[in-house]
Protein backbone atom coordinates (compact mmCIF):
# COMPACT_ATOMS: atom_id res chain seq x y z
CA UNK A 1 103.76 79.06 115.72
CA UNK A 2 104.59 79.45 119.55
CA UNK A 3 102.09 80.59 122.43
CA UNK A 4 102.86 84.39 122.50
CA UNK A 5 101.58 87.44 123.85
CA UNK A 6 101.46 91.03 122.39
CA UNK A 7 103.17 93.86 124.24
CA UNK A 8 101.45 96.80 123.02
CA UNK A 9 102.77 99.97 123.41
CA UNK A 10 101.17 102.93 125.57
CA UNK A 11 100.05 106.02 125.53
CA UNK A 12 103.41 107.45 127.06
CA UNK A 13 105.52 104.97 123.66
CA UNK A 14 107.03 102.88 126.44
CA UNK A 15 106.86 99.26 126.78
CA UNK A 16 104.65 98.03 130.04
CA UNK A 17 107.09 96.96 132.40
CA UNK A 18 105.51 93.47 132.69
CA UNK A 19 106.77 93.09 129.42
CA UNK A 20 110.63 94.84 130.18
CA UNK A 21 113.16 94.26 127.08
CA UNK A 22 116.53 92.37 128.12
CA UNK A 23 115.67 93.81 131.94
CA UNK A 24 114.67 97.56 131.14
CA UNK A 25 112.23 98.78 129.77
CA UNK A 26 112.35 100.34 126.85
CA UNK A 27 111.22 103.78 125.49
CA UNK A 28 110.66 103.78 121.45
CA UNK A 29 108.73 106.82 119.67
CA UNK A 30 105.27 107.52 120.62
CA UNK A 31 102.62 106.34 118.08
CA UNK A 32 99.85 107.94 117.25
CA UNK A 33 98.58 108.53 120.89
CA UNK A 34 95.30 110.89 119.47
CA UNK A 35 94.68 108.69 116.83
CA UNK A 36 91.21 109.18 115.45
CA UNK A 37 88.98 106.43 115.16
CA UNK A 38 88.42 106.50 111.89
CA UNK A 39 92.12 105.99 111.00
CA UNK A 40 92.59 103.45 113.16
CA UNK A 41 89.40 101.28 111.22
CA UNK A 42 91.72 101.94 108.12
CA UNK A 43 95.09 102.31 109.08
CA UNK A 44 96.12 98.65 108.15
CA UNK A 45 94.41 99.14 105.06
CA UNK A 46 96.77 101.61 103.67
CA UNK A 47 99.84 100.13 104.62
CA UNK A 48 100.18 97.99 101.28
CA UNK A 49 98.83 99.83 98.70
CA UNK A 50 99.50 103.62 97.45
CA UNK A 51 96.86 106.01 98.54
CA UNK A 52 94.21 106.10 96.06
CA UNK A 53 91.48 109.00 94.94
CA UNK A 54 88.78 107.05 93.12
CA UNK A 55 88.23 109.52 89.97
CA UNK A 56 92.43 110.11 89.37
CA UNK A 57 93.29 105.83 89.99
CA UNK A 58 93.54 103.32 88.09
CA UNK A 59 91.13 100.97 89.86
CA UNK A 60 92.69 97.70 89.56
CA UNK A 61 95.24 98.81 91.86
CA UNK A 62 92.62 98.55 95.14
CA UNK A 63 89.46 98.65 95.84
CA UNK A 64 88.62 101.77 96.67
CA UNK A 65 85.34 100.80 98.60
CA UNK A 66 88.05 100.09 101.35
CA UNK A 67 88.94 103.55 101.65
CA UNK A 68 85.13 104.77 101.93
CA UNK A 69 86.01 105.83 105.33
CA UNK A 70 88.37 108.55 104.40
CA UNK A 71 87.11 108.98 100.98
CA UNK A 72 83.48 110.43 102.49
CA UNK A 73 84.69 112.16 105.04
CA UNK A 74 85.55 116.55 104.62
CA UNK A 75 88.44 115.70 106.95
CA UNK A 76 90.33 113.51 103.99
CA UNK A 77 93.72 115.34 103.98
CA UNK A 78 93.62 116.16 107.80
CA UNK A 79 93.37 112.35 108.16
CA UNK A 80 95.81 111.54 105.36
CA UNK A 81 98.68 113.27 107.27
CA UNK A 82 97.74 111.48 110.30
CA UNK A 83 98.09 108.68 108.32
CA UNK A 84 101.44 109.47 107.37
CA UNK A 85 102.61 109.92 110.86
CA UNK A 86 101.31 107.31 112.04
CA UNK A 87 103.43 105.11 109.73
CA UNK A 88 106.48 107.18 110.49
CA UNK A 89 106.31 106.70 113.94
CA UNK A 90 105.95 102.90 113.77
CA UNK A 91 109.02 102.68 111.27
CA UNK A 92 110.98 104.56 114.20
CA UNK A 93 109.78 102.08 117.03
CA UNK A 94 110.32 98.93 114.24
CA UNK A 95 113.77 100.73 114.48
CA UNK A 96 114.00 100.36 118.19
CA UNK A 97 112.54 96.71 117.58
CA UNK A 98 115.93 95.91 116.05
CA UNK A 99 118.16 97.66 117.93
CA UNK A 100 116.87 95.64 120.96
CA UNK A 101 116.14 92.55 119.82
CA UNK A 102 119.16 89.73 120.05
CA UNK A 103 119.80 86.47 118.89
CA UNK A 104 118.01 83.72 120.14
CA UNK A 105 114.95 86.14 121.13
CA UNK A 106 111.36 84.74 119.95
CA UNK A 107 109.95 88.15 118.86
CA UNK A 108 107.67 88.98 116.23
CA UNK A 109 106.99 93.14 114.74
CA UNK A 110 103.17 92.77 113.79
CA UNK A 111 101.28 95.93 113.01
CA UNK A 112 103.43 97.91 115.50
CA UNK A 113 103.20 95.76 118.19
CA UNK A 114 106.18 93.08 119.75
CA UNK A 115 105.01 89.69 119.61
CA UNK A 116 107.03 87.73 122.53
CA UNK A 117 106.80 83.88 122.08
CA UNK A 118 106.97 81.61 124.82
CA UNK A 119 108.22 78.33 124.84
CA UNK A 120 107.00 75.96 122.10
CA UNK A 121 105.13 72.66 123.33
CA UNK A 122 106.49 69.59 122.70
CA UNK A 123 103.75 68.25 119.91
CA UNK A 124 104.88 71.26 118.33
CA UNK A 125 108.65 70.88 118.69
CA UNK A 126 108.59 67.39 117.27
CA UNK A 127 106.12 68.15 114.09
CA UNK A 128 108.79 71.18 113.00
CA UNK A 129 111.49 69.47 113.60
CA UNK A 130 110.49 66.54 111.77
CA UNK A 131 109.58 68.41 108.80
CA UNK A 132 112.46 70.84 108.91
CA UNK A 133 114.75 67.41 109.04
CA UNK A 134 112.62 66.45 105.90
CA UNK A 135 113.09 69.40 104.11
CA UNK A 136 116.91 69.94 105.02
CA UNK A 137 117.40 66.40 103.60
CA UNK A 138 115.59 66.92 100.76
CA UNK A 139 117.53 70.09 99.55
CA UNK A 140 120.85 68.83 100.32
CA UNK A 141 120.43 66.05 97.61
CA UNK A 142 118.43 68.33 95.43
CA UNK A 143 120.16 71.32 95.43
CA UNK A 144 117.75 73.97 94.41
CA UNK A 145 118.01 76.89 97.54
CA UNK A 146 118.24 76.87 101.36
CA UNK A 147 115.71 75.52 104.43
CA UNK A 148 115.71 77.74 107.10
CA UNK A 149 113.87 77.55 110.27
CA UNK A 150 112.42 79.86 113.09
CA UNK A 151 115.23 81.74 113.72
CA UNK A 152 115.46 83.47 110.31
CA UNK A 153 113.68 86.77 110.47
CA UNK A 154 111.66 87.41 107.73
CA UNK A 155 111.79 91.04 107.07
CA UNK A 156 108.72 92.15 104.88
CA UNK A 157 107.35 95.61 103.85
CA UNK A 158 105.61 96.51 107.41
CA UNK A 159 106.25 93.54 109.61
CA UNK A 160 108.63 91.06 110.64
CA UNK A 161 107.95 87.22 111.67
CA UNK A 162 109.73 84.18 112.21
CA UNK A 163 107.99 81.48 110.96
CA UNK A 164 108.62 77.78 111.21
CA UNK A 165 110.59 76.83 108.48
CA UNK A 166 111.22 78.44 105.19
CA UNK A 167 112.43 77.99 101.88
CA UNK A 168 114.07 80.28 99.48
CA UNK A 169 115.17 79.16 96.02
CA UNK A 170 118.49 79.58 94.74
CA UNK A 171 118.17 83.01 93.01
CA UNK A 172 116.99 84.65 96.51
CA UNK A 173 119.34 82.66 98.79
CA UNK A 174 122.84 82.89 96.69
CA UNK A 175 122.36 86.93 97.95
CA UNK A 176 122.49 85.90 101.50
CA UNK A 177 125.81 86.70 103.12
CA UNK A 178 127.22 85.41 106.63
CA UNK A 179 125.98 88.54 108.57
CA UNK A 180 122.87 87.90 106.71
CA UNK A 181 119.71 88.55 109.55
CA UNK A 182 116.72 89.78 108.25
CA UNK A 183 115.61 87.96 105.04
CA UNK A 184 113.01 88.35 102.29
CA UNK A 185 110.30 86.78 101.32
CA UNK A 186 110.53 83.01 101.26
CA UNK A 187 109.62 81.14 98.37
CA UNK A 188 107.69 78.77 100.85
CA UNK A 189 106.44 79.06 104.30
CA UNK A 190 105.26 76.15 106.77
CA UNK A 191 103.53 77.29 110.10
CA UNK A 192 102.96 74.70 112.94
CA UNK A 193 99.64 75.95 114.78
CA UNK A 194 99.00 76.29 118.56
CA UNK A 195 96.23 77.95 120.16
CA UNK A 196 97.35 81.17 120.96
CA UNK A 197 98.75 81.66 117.46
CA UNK A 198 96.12 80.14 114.78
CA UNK A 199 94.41 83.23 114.26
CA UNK A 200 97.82 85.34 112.91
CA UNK A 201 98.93 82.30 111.23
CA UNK A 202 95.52 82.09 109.58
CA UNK A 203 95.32 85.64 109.12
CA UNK A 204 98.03 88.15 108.70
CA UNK A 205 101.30 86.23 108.38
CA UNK A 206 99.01 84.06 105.60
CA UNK A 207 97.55 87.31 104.15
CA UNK A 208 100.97 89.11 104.02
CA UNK A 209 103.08 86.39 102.67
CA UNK A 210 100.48 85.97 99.59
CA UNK A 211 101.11 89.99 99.25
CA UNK A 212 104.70 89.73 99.26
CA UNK A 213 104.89 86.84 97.04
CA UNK A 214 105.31 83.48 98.60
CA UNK A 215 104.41 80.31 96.30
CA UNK A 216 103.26 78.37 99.05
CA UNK A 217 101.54 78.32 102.48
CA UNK A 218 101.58 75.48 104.41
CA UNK A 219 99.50 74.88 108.12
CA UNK A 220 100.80 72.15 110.30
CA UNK A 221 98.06 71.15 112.85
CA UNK A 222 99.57 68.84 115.29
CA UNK A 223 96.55 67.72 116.77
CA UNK A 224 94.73 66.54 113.92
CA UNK A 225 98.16 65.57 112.38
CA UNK A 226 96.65 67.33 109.23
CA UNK A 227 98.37 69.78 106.90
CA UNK A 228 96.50 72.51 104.94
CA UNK A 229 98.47 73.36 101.70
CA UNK A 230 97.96 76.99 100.27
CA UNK A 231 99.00 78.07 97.13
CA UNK A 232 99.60 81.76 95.64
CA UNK A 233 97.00 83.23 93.28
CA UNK A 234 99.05 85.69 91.45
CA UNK A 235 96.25 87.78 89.85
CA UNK A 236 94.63 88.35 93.26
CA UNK A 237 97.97 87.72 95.68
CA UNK A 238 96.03 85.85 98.16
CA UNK A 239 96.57 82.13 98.97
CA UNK A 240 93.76 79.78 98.02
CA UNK A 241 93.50 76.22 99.53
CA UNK A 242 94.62 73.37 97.23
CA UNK A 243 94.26 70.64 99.32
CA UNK A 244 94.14 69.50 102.95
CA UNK A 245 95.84 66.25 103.65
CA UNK A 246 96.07 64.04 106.93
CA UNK A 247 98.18 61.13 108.26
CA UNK A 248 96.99 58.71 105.52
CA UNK A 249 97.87 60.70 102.66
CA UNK A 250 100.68 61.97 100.92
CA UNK A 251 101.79 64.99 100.25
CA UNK A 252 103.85 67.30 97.71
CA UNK A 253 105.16 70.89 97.42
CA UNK A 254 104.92 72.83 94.00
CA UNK A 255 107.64 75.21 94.95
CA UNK A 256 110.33 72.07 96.21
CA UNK A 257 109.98 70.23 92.79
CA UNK A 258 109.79 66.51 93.42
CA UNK A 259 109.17 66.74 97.07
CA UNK A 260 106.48 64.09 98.24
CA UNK A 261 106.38 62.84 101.70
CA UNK A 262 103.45 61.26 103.56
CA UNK A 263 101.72 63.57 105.89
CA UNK A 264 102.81 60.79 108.93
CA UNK A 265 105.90 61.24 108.43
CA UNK A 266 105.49 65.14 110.17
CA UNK A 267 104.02 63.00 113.36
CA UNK A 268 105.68 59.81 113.50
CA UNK A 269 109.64 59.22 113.55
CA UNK A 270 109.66 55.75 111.90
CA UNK A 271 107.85 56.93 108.76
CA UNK A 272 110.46 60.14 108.76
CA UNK A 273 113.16 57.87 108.54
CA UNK A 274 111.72 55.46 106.07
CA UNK A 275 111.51 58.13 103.81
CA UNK A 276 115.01 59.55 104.34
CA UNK A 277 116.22 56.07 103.73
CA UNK A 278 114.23 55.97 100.16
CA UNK A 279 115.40 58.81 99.30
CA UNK A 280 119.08 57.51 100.04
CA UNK A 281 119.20 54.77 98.40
């Protein structure tokens, strides 16, 4: 996705002024400021799953060796309630996170902090906006759901993001209605990396798009004009790599049935319009 940096919020709840929202600051809930350390270690852990006791689960549900933490320690239901809190006061600042935020703003919610993007660099610009074309094209001669691109929220259990481009199928998108702004799941998620934003796109966003259900993952890299294609495990919810293609080979989406492009066509204009015109014809 874009550069962006993370305004984290202080002890006193209020944004730092370096990072003032629409030219105030602004003053959501106070989180958690005498967090213990050991929630903290864990805190992201819980956010998913139900709270599990490892003699009264059912197992399958987590593992509970992630919860060793809390689980050892006498403090359990001292911690459990700051827990609890914790999560309540980040649902009141996500709150604030939508009350302030307006359209055309590049912000991100991620594990109660505001993501603010800054502008997009060109290599960037040109690889979404070749695909997106791509994509849009596709669809609107196969009708099957809806492209979207980043500015459709994507509003998931604990976070919200706004990722490239995005594809819902027909049975999510014929919900949407014009005032439509915060969206589910996609069926199918493409992120275009830069530096400043490989690690989330590599690790949250791809970790909690698997949990929420998205079919597939894909990761643009403009310098190596190479695309990494992930696919949903559905026993484990996690993506796992099915292939990694570059500018001499094709490739095609499971969830967009019949979609094949080649990879150069993301990089290079003449091969994006050489397949529009096939597919035309």
């Amino acid at each position: 996705s874009y550069n962006s940096t993370i305004t984290n919020i202080n002890r006193t709840g209020n944004f730092p002024a370096s990072h003032a929202i629409n030219g105030a600051a602004a003053t959501p809930p106070i989180i958690c400021p005498t967090m213990h350390n050991t929630v903290l270690q864990i805190l992201k852990i819980l956010i998913f799953k139900p709270i599990i006791y490892p003699q009264f689960c059912n197992k399958g549900m987590l593992d509970t060796t992630l919860l060793e933490p809390i689980l050892d320690n006498p403090r359990m239901p001292e911690l459990l309630q700051e827990l609890q809190a914790c999560w309540k006061n980040e649902q009141l600042h996500r709150a604030a996170f939508y009350e302030k935020i307006r359209p055309g703003d590049k912000w991100e919610f991620i594990n109660g902090k505001i993501i603010m993007h800054f502008p997009a660099k060109e290599k960037h610009t040109e690889a979404r906006q070749r695909l997106s074309y791509l994509l849009q094209t596709y669809i609107s001669l196969h009708p099957t759901g809806v492209v979207r691109d980043e500015t459709t929220l994507v509003a998931l259990q604990r976070n919200d993001y706004l990722p490239d481009i995005v594809y819902f199928s027909s049975e999510k998108s014929r919900l949407f209605e014009p005032d439509t702004w915060k969206y589910p799941a996609p069926d199918f998620v493409v992120e275009v990396l830069s530096d400043s934003t490989e690690s989330t796109d590599r690790g949250i966003k791809k970790e909690d798009y698997a949990a929420n259900g998205t079919q597939e993952y894909w990761l643009i890299d403009p310098d190596k004009q190479a695309v990494e294609q992930y696919l949903l495990d559905e026993k484990t919810s996690k993506f796992w790599l099915y292939s990694k293609k570059t500018a001499q080979d094709e490739i095609e989406s499971h969830v967009m049935a019949g979609m094949k492009i080649p990879v150069a066509a993301i990089f290079d204009e003449q091969t994006k319009m050489e397949v529009v015109r096939r597919w035309l014809k």
